[in-house]
N, C-alpha and C. Protein backbone atom coordinates (compact mmCIF):
# COMPACT_ATOMS: atom_id res chain seq x y z
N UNK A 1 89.02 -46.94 -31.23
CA UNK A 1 88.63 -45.54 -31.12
C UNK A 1 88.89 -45.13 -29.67
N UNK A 2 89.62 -43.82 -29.39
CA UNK A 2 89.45 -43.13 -27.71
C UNK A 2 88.44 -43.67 -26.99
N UNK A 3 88.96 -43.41 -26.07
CA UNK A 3 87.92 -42.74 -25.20
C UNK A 3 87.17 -42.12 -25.07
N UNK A 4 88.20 -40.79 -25.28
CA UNK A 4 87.93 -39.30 -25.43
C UNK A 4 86.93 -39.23 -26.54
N UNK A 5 86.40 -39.82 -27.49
CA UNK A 5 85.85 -39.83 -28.57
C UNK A 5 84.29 -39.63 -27.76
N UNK A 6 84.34 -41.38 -27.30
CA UNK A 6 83.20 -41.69 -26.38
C UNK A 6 82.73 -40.83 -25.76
N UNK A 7 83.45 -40.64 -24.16
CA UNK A 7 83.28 -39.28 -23.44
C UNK A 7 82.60 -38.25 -24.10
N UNK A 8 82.65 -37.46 -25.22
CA UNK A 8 82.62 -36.27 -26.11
C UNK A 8 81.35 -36.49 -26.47
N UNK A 9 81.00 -37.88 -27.40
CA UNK A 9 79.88 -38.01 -27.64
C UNK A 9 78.58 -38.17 -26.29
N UNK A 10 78.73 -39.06 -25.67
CA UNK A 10 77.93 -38.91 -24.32
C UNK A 10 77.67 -37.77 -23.78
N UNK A 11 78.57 -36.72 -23.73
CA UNK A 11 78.87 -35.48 -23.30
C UNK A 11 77.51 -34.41 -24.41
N UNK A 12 77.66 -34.70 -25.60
CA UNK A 12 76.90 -34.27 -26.23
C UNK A 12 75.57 -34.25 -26.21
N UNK A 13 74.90 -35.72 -25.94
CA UNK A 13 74.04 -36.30 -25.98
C UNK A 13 73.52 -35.81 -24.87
N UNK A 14 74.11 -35.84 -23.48
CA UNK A 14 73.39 -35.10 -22.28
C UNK A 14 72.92 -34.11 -22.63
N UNK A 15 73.87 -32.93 -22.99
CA UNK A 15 74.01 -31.68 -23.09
C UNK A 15 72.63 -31.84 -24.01
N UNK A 16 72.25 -31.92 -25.56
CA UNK A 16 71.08 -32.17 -26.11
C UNK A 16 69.65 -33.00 -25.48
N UNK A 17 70.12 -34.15 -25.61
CA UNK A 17 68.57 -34.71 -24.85
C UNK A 17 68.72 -35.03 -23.15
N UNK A 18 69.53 -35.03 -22.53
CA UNK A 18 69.44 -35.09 -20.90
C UNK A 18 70.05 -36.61 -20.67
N UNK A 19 70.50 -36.41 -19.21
CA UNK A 19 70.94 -37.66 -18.81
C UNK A 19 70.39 -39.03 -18.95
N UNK A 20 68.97 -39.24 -18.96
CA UNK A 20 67.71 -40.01 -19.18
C UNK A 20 68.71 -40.99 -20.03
N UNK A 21 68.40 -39.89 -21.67
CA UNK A 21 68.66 -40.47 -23.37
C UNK A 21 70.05 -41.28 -22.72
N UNK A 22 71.26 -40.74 -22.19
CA UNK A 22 72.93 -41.22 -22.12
C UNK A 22 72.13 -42.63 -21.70
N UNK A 23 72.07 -42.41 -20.51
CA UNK A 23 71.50 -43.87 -19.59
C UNK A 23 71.18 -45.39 -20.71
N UNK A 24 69.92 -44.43 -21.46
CA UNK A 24 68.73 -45.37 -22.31
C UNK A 24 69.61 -45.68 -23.26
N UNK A 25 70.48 -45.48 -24.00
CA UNK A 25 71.45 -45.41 -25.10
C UNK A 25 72.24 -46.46 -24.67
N UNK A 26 73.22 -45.91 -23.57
CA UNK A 26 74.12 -47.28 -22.91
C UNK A 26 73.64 -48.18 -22.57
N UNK A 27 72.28 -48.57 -22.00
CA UNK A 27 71.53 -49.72 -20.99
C UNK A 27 70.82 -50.45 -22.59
N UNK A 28 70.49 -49.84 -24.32
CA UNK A 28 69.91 -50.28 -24.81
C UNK A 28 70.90 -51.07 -25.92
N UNK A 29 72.36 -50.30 -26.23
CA UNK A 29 73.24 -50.78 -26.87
C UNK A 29 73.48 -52.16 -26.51
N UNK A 30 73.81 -52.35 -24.88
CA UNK A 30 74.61 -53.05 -24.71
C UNK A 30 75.83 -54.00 -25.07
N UNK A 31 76.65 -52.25 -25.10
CA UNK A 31 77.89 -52.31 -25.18
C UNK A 31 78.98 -52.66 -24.34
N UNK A 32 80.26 -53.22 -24.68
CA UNK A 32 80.83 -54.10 -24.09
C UNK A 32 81.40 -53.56 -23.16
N UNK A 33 81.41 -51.85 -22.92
CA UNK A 33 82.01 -51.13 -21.92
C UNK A 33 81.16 -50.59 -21.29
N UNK A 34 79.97 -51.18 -21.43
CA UNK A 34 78.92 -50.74 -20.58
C UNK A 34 78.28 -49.20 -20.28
N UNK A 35 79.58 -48.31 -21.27
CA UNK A 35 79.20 -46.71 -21.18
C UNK A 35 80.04 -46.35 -20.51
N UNK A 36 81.35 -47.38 -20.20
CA UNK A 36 82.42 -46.84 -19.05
C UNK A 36 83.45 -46.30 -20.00
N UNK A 37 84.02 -45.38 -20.24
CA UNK A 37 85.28 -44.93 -21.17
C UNK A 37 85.83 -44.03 -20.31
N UNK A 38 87.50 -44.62 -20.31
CA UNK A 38 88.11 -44.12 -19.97
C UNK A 38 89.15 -42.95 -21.18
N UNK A 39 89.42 -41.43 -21.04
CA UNK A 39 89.49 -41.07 -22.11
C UNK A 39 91.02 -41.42 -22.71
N UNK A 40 91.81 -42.12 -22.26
CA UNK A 40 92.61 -42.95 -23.12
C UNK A 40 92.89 -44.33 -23.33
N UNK A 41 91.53 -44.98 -23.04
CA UNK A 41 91.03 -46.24 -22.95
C UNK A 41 90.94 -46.44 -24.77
N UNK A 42 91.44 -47.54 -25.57
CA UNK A 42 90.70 -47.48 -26.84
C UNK A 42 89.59 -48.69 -27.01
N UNK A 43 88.84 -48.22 -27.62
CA UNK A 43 87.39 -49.16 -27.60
C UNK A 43 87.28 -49.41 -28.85
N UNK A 44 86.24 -50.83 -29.09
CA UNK A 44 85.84 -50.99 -30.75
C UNK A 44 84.77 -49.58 -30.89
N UNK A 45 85.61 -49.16 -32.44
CA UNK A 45 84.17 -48.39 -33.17
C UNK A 45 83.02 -49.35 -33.31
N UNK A 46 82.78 -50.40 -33.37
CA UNK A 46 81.26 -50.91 -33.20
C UNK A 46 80.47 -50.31 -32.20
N UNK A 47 80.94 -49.66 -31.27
CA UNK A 47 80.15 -49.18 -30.06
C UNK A 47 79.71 -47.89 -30.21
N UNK A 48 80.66 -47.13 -31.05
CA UNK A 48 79.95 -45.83 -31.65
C UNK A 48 78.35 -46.69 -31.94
N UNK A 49 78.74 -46.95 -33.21
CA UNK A 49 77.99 -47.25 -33.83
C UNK A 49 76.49 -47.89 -33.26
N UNK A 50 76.79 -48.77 -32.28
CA UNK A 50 75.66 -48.99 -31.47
C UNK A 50 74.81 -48.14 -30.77
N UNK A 51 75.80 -47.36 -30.07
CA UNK A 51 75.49 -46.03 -29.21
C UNK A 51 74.75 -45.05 -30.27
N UNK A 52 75.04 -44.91 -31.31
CA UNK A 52 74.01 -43.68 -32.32
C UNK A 52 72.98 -44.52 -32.82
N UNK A 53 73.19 -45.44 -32.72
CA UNK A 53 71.56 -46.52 -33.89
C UNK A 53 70.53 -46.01 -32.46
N UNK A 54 71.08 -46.52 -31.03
CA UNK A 54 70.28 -46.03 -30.05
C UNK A 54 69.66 -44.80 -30.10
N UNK A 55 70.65 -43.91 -29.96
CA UNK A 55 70.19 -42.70 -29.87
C UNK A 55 68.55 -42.09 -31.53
N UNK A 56 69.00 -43.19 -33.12
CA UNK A 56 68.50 -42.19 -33.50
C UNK A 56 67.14 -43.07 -33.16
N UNK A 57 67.07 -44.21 -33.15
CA UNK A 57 65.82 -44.78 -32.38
C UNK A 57 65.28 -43.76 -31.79
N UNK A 58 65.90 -43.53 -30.79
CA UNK A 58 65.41 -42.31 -29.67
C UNK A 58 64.19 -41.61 -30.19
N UNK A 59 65.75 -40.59 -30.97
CA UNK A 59 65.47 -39.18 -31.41
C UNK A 59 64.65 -39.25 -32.84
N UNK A 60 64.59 -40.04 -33.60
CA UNK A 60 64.09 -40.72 -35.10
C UNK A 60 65.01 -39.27 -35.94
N UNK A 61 65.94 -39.33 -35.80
CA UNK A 61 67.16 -38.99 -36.64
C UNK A 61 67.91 -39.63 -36.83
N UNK A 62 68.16 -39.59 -38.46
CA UNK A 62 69.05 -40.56 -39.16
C UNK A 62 70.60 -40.48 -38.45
N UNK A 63 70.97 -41.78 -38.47
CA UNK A 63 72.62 -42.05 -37.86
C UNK A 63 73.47 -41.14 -39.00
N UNK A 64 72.94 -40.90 -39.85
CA UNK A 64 74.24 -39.61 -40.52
C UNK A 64 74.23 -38.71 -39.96
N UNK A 65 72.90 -37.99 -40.01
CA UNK A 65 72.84 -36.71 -39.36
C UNK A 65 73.10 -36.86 -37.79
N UNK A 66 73.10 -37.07 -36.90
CA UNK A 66 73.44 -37.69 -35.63
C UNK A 66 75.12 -37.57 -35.75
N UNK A 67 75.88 -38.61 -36.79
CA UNK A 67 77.56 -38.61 -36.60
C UNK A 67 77.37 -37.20 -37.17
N UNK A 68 76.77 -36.45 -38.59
CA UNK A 68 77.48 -34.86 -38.75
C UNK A 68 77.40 -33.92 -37.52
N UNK A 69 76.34 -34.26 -36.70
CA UNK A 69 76.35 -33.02 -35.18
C UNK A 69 77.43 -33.54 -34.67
N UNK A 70 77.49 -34.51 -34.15
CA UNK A 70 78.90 -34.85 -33.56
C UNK A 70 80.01 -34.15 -33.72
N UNK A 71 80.51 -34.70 -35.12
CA UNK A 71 81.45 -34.08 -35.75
C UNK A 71 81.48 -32.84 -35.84
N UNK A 72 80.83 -31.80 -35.83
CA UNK A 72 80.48 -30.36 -35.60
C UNK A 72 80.88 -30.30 -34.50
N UNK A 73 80.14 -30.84 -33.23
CA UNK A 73 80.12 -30.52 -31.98
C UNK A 73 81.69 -30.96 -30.95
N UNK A 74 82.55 -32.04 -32.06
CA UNK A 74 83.57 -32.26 -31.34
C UNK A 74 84.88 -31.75 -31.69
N UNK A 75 84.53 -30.94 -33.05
CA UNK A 75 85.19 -30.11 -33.47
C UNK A 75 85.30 -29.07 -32.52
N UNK A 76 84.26 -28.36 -31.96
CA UNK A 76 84.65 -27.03 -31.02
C UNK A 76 85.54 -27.59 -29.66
N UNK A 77 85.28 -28.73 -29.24
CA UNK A 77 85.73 -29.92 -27.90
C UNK A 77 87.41 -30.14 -28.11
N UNK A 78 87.70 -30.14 -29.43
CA UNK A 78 89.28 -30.39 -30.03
C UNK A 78 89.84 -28.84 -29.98
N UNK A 79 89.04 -27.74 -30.46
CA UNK A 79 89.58 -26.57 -30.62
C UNK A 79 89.95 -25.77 -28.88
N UNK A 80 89.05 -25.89 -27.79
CA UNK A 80 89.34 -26.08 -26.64
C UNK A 80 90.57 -27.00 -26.14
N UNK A 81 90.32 -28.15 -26.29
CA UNK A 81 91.16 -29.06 -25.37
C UNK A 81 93.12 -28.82 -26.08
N UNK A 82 93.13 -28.71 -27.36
CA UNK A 82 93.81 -28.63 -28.29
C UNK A 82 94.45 -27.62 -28.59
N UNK A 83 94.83 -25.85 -28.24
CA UNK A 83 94.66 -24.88 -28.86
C UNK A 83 95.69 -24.44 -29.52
N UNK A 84 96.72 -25.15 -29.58
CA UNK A 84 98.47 -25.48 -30.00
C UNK A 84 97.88 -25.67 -31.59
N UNK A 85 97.19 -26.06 -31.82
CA UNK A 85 96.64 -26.76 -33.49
C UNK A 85 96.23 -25.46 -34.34
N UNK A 86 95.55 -24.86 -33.04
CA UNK A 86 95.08 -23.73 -34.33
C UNK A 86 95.71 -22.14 -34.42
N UNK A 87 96.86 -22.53 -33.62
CA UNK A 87 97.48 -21.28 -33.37
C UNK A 87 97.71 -20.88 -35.14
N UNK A 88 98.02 -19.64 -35.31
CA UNK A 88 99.00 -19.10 -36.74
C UNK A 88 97.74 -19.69 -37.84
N UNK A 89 96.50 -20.01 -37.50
CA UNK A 89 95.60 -21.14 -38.62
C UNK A 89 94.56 -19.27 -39.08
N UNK A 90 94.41 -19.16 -40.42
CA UNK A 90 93.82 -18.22 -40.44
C UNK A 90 92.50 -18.92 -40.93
N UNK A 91 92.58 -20.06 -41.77
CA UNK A 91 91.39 -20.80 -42.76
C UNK A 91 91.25 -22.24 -42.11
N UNK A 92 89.51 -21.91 -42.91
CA UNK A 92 89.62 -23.45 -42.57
C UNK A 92 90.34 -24.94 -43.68
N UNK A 93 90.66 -23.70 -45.12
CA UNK A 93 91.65 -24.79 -45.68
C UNK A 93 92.80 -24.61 -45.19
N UNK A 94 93.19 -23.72 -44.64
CA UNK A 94 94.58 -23.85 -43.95
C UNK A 94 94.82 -25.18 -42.87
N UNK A 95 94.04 -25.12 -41.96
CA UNK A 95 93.78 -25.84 -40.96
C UNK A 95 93.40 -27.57 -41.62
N UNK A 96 92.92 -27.59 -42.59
CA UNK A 96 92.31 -29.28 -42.98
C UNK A 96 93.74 -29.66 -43.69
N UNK A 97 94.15 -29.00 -44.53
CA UNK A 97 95.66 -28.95 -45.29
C UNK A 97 97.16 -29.55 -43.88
N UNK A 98 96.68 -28.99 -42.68
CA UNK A 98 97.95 -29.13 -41.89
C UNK A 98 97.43 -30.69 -40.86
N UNK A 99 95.94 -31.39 -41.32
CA UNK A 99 95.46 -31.95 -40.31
C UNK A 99 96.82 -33.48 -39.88
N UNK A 100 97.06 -33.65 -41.71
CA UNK A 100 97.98 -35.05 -41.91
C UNK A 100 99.64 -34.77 -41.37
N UNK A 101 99.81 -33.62 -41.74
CA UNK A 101 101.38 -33.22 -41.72
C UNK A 101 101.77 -32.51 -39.95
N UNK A 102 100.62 -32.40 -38.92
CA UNK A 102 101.00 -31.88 -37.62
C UNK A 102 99.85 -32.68 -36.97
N UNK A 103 98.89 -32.28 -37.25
CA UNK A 103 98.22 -32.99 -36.00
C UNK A 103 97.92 -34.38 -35.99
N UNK A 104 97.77 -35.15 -36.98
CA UNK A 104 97.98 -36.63 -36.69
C UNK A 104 99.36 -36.69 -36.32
N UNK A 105 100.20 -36.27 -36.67
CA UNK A 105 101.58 -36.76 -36.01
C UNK A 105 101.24 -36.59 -34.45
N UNK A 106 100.87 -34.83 -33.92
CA UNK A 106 101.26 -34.86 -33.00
C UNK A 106 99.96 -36.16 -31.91
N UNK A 107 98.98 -36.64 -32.52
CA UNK A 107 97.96 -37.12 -31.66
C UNK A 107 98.70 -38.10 -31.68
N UNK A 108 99.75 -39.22 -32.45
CA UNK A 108 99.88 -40.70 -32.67
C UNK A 108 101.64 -40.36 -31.63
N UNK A 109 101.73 -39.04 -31.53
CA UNK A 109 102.52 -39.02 -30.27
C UNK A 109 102.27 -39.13 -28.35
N UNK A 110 100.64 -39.06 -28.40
CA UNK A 110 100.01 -38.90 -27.72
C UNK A 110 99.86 -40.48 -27.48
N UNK A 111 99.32 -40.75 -28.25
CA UNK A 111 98.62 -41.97 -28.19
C UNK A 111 98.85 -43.10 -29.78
N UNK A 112 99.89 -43.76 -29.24
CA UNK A 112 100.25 -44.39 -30.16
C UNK A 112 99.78 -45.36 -30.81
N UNK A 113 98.22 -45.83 -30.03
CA UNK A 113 97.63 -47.11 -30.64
C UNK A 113 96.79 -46.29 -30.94
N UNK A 114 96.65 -45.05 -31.41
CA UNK A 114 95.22 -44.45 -32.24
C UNK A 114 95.25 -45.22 -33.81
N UNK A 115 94.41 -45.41 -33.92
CA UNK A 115 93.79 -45.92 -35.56
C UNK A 115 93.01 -44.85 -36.27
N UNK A 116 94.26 -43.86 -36.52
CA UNK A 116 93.12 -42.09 -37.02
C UNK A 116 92.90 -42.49 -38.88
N UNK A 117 92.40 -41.70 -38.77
CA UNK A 117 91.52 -42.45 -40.51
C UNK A 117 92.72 -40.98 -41.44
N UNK A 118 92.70 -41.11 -42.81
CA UNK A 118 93.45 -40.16 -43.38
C UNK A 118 92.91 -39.32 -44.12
N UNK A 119 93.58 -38.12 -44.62
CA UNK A 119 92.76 -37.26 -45.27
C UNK A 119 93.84 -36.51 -46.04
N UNK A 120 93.96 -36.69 -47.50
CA UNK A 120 94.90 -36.63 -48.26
C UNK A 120 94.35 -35.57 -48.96
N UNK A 121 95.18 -34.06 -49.06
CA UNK A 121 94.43 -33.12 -49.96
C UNK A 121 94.90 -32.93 -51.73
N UNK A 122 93.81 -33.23 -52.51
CA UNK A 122 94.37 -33.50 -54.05
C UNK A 122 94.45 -32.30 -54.64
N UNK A 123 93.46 -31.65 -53.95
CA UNK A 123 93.60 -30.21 -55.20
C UNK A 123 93.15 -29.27 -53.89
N UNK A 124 93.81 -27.96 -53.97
CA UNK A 124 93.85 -26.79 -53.30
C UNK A 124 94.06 -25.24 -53.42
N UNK A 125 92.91 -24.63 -53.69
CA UNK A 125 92.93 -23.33 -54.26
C UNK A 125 92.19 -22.52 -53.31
N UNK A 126 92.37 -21.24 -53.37
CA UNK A 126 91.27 -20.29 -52.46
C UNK A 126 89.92 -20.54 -52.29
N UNK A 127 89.46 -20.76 -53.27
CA UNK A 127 88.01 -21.26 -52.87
C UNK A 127 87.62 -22.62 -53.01
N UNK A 128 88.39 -23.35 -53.23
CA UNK A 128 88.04 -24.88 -53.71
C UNK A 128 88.58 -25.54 -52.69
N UNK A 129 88.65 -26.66 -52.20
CA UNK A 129 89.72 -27.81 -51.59
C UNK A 129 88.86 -28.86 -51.98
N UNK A 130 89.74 -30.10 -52.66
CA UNK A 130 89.42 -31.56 -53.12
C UNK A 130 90.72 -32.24 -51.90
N UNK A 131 89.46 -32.98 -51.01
CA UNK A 131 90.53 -33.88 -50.36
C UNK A 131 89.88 -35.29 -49.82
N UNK A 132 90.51 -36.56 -50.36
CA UNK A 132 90.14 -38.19 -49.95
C UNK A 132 90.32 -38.57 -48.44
N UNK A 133 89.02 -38.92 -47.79
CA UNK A 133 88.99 -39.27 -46.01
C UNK A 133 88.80 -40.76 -46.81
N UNK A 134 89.95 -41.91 -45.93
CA UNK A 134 90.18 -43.05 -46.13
C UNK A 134 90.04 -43.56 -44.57
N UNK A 135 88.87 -44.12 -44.30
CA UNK A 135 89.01 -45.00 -42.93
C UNK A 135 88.18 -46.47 -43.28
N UNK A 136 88.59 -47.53 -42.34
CA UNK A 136 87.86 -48.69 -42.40
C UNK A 136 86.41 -48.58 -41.49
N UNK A 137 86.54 -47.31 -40.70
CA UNK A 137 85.84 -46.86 -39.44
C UNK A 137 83.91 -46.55 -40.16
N UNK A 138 84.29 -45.71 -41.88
CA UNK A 138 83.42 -45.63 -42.24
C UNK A 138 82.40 -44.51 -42.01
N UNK A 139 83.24 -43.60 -41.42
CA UNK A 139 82.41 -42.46 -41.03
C UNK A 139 82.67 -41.44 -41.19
N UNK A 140 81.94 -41.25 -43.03
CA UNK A 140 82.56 -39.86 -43.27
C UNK A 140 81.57 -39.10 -43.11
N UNK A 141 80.51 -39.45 -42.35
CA UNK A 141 79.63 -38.30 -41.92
C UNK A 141 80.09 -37.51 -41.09
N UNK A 142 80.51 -38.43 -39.80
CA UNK A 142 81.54 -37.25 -38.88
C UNK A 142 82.68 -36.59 -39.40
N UNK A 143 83.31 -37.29 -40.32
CA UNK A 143 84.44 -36.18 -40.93
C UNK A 143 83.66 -35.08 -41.43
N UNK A 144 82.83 -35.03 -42.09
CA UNK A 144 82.30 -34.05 -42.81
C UNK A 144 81.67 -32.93 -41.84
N UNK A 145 80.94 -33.34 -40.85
CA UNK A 145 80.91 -32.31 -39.43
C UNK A 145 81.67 -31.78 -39.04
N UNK A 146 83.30 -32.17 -39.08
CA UNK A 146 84.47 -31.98 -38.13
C UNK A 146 84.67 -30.87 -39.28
N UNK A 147 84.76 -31.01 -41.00
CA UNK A 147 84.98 -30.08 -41.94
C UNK A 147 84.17 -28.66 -41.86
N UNK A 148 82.58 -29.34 -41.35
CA UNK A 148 81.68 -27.99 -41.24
C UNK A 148 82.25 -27.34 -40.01
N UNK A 149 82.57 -28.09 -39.11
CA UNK A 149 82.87 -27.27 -37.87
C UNK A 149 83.92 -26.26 -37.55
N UNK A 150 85.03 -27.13 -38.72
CA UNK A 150 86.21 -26.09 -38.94
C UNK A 150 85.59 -24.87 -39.82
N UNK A 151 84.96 -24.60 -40.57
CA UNK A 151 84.89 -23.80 -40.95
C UNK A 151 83.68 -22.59 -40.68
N UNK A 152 83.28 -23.07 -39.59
CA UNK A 152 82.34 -22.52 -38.70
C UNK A 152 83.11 -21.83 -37.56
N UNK A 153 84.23 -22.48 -36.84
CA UNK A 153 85.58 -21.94 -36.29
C UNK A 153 85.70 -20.49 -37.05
N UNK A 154 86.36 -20.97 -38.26
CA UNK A 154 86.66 -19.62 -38.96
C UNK A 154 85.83 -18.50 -39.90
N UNK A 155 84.81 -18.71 -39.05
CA UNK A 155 83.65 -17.78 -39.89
C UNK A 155 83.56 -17.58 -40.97
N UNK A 156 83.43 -19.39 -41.62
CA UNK A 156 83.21 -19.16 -43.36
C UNK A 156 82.26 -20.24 -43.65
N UNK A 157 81.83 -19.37 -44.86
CA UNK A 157 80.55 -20.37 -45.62
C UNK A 157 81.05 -21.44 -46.84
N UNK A 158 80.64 -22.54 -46.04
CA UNK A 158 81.29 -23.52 -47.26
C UNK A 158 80.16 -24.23 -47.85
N UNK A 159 80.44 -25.00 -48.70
CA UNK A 159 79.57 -26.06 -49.20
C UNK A 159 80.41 -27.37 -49.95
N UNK A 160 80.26 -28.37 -48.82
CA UNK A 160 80.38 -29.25 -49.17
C UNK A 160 79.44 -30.67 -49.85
N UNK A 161 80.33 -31.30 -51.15
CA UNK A 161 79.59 -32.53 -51.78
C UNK A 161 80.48 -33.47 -51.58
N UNK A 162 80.04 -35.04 -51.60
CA UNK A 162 81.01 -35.79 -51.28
C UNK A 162 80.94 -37.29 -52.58
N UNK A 163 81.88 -37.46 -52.94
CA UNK A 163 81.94 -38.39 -53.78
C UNK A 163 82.18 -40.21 -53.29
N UNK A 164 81.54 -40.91 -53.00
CA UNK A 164 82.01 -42.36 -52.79
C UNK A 164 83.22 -42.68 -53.58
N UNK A 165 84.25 -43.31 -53.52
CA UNK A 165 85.16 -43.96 -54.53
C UNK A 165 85.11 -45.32 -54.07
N UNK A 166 85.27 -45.64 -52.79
CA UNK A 166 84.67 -46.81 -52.52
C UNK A 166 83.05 -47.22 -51.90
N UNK A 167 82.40 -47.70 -52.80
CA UNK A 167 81.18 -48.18 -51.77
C UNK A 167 80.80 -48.05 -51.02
N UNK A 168 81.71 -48.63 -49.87
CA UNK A 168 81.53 -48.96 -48.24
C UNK A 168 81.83 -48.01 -48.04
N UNK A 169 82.27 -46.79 -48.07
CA UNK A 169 82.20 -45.69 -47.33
C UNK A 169 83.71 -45.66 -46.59
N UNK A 170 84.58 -46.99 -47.17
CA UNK A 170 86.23 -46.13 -46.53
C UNK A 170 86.92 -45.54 -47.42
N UNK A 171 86.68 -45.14 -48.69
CA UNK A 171 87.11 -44.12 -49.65
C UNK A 171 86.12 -43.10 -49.71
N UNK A 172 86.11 -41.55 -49.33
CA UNK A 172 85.44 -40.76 -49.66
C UNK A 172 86.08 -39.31 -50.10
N UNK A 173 85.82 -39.31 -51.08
CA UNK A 173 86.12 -37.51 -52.17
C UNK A 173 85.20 -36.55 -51.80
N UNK A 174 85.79 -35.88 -50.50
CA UNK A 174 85.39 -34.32 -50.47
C UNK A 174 85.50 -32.94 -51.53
N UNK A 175 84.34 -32.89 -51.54
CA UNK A 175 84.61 -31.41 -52.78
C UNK A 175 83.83 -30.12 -51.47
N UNK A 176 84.82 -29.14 -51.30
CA UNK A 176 84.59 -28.27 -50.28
C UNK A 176 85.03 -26.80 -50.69
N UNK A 177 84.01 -26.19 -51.11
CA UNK A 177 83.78 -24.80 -52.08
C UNK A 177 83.62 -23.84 -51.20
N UNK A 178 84.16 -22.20 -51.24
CA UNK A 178 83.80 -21.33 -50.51
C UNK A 178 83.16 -20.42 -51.07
């Protein structure tokens, strides 16, 4: 996983509970980068993962809800840093539809040892989108933030349900209604 991932999340975490929580989080994980990320450094996702069990300790919020703010919150962080992506984008199914066919290309041009998870769209209509997030990473809570966030971008009300196909959580069936 980035750096930049890291960074974003820490970044968050200040911004919400204060420098204190970042500190207590990194000093309680003890993670192998100690809280050092460089943003094109790639790190194990185990350290996410460590880094939010900390935090919901903290905060006594569940590690889903914790990765969906994220994912919300790093959605607006991509739409800033990024703004080439959403040019000509009127929707947010427009925008989830172009995520496989432009912007993973253009990120794995960026950064060629990214390990980005996939998101294959099956069915696509004006108000509907059916689309499968496949990662070993396991975190389709944050995908599903990054989905609310896009469509919070484009000032629309969605509602999303999500289907397991695999168990473990690296097959997941988005159903995302407007």
């Amino acid at each position: 996983m980035k750096g930049l991932v890291f960074r974003e999340f820490l970044e968050m975490v200040e911004k919400e509970y204060g420098y204190e929580t970042v500190d207590t989080i990194i000093e309680k994980s003890k993670v192998p980068s100690e809280g050092i990320y460089t943003s094109v450094g790639t790190y194990h996702h185990s350290e996410m993962f460590a880094l939010i069990t900390e935090l919901s300790k903290l905060t006594k919020l569940n590690t889903d809800k914790l990765l969906f703010a994220f994912g919300a919150y790093v959605f607006d962080v991509f739409v800033k840093a990024y703004p080439v992506f959403f040019e000509n984008k009127t929707s947010s199914f427009q925008l989830l539809a172009d995520v496989e066919g432009t912007i993973h290309v253009e990120v794995l041009k960026l950064y060629p040892e990214a390990e980005l998870p996939t998101f294959s769209i099956e069915e696509q209509r004006e108000d509907k989108m059916v689309m499968i997030y496949r990662s070993q990473r396991k975190m389709a809570d944050f995908a599903e933030g990054l989905i609310q966030g896009c469509a919070k971008h484009f000032n629309e009300n969605i509602t999303i349900s999500r289907e397991y196909i695999e168990e473990d959580g690296t097959v997941v069936l988005f159903r995302i209604t407007k």
